[in-house]
N, C-alpha and C. Protein backbone atom coordinates (compact mmCIF):
# COMPACT_ATOMS: atom_id res chain seq x y z
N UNK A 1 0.82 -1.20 0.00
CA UNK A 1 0.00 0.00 0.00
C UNK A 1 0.87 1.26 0.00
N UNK A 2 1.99 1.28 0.53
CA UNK A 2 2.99 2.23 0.96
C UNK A 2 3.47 2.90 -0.34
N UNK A 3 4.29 1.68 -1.21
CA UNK A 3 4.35 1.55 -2.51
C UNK A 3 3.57 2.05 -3.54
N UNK A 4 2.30 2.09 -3.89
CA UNK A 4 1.12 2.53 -4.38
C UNK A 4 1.06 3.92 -4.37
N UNK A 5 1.37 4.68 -2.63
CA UNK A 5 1.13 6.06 -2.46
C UNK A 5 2.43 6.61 -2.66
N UNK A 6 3.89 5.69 -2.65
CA UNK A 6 4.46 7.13 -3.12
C UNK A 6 4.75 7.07 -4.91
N UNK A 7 4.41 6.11 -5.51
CA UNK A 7 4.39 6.08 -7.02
C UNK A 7 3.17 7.36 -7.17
N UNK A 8 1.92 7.07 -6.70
CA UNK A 8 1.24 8.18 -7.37
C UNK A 8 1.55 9.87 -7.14
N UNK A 9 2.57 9.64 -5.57
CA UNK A 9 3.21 11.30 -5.60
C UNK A 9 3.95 11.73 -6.23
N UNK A 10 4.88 10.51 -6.57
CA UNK A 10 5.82 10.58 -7.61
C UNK A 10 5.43 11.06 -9.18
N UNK A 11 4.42 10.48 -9.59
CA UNK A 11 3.59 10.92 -10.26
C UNK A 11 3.43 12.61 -10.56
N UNK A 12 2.28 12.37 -9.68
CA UNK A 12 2.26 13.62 -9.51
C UNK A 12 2.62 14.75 -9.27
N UNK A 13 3.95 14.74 -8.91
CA UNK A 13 5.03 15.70 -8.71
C UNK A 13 5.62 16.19 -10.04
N UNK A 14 5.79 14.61 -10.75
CA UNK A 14 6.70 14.78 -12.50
C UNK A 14 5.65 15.33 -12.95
N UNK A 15 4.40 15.49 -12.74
CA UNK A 15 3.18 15.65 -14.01
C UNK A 15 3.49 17.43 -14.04
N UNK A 16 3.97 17.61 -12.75
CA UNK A 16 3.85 19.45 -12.32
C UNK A 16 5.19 19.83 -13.02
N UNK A 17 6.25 19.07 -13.49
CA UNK A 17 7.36 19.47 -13.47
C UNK A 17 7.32 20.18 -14.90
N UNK A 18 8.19 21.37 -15.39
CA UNK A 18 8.30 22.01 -16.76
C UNK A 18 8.93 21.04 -17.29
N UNK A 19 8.58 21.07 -18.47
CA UNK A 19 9.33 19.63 -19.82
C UNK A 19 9.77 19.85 -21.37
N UNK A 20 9.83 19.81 -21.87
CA UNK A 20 10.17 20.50 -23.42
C UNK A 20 8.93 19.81 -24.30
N UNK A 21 8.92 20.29 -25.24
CA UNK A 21 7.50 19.35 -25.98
C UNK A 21 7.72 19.58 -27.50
N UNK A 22 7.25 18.56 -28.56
CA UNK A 22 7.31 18.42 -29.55
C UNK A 22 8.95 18.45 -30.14
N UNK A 23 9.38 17.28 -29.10
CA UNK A 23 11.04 17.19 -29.41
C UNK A 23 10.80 16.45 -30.77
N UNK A 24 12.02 17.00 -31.85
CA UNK A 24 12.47 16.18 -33.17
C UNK A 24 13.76 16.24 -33.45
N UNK A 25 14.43 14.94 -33.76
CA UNK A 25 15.79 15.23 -33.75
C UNK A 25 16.03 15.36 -35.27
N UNK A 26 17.74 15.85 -35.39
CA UNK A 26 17.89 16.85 -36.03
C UNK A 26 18.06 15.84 -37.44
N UNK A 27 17.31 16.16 -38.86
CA UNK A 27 17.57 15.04 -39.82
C UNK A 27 18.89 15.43 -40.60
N UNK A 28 19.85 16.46 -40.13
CA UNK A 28 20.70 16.68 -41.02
C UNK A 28 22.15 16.08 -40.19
N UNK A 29 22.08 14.75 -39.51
CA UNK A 29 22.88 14.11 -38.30
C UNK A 29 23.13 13.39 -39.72
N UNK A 30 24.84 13.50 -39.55
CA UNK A 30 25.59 12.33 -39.86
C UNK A 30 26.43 11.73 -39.06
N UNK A 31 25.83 10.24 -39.14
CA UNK A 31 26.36 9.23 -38.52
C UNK A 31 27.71 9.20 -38.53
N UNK A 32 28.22 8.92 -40.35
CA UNK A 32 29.41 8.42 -40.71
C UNK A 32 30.57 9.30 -40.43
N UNK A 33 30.18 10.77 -39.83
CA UNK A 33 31.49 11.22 -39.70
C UNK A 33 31.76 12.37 -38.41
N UNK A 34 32.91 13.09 -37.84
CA UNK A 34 32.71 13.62 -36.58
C UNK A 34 32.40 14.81 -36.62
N UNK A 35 31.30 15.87 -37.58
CA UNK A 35 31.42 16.85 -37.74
C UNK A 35 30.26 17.05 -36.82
N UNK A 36 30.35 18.58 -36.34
CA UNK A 36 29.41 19.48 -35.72
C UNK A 36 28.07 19.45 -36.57
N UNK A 37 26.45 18.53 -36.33
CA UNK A 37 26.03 18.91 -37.18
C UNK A 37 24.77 19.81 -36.89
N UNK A 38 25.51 20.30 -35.54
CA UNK A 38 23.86 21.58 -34.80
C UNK A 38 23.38 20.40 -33.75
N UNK A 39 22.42 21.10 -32.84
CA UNK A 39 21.93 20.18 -31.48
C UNK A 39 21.47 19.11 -32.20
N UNK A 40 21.40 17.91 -31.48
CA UNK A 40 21.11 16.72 -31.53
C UNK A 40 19.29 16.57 -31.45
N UNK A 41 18.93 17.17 -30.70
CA UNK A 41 17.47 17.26 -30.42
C UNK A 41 17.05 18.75 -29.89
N UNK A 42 16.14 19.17 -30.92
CA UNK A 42 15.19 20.44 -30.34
C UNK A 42 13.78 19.95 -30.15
N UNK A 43 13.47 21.31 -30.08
CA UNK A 43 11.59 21.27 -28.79
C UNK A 43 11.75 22.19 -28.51
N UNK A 44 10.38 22.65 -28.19
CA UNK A 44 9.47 23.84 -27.55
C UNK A 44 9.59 23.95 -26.18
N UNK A 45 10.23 24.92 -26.16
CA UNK A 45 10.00 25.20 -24.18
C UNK A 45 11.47 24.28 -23.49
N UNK A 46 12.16 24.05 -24.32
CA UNK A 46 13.44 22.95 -24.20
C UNK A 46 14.33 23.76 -22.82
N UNK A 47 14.43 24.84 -22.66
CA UNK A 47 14.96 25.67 -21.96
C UNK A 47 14.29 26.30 -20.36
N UNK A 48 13.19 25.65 -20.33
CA UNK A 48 12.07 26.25 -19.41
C UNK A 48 12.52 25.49 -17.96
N UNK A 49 12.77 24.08 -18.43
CA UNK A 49 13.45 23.19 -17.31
C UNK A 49 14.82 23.27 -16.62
N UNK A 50 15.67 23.65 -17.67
CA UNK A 50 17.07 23.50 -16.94
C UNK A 50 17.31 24.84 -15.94
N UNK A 51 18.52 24.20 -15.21
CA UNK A 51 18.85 25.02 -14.27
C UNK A 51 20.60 24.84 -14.26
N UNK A 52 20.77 26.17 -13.94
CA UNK A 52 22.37 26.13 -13.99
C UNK A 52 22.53 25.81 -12.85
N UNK A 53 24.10 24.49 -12.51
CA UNK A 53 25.02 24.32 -11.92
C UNK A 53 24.00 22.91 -11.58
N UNK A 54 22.63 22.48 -12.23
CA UNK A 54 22.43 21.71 -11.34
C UNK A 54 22.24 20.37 -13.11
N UNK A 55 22.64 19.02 -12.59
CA UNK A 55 22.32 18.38 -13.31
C UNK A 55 20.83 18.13 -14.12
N UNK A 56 21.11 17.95 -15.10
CA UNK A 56 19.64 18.03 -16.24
C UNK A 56 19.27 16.79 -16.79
N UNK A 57 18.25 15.73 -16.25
CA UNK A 57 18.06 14.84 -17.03
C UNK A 57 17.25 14.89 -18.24
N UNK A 58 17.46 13.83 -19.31
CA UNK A 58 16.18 13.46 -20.22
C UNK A 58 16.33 11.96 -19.93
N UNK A 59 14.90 11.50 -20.30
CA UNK A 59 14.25 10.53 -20.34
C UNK A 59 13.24 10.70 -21.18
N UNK A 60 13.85 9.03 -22.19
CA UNK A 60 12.82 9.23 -23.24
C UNK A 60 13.15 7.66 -23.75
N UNK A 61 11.15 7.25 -23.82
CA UNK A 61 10.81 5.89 -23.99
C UNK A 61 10.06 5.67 -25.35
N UNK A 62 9.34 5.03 -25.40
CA UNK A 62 9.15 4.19 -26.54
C UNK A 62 8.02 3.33 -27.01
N UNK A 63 7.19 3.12 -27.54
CA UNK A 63 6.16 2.61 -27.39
C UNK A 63 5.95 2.09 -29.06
N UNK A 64 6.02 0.34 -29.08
CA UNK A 64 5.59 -0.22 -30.38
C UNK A 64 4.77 -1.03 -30.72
C-alpha cells in the first residue's frame, strides 16, 4: 500500500514538473562522420526546465 502512495506522488510531482514538448531530432545528423552537425534534439520550451550548476536529465521511452 505504501508503494502505491508514493508512485502516485511521484507521479504527480513529474506531471507538475516544466518539460520540453514536440522534441524532433535533427535530420541533417551524420552518422558516418565527426562533424558538428547543430543540437542533436530540439523542442518547444526545451529551456524552461534547466537550471544552472544543477544536473539536467532526459528521459525518453518508446512505445511499439
Amino acid at each position: 500500500m505504501i508503494t502505491l502512495v508514493l508512485v502516485a506522488v511521484g507521479l504527480s510531482v513529474a506531471a507538475n514538473l516544466p518539460a520540453a514538448e514536440n522534441l524532433r531530432l535533427n535530420p541533417r545528423l551524420n552518422y558516418s562522420s565527426d562533424s558538428h552537425d547543430g543540437p542533436l534534439i530540439t523542442g518547444d520550451h526545451a529551456e524552461d526546465g534547466a537550471v544552472q550548476g544543477k544536473p539536467n536529465y532526459v528521459f525518453m521511452f518508446g512505445e511499439g
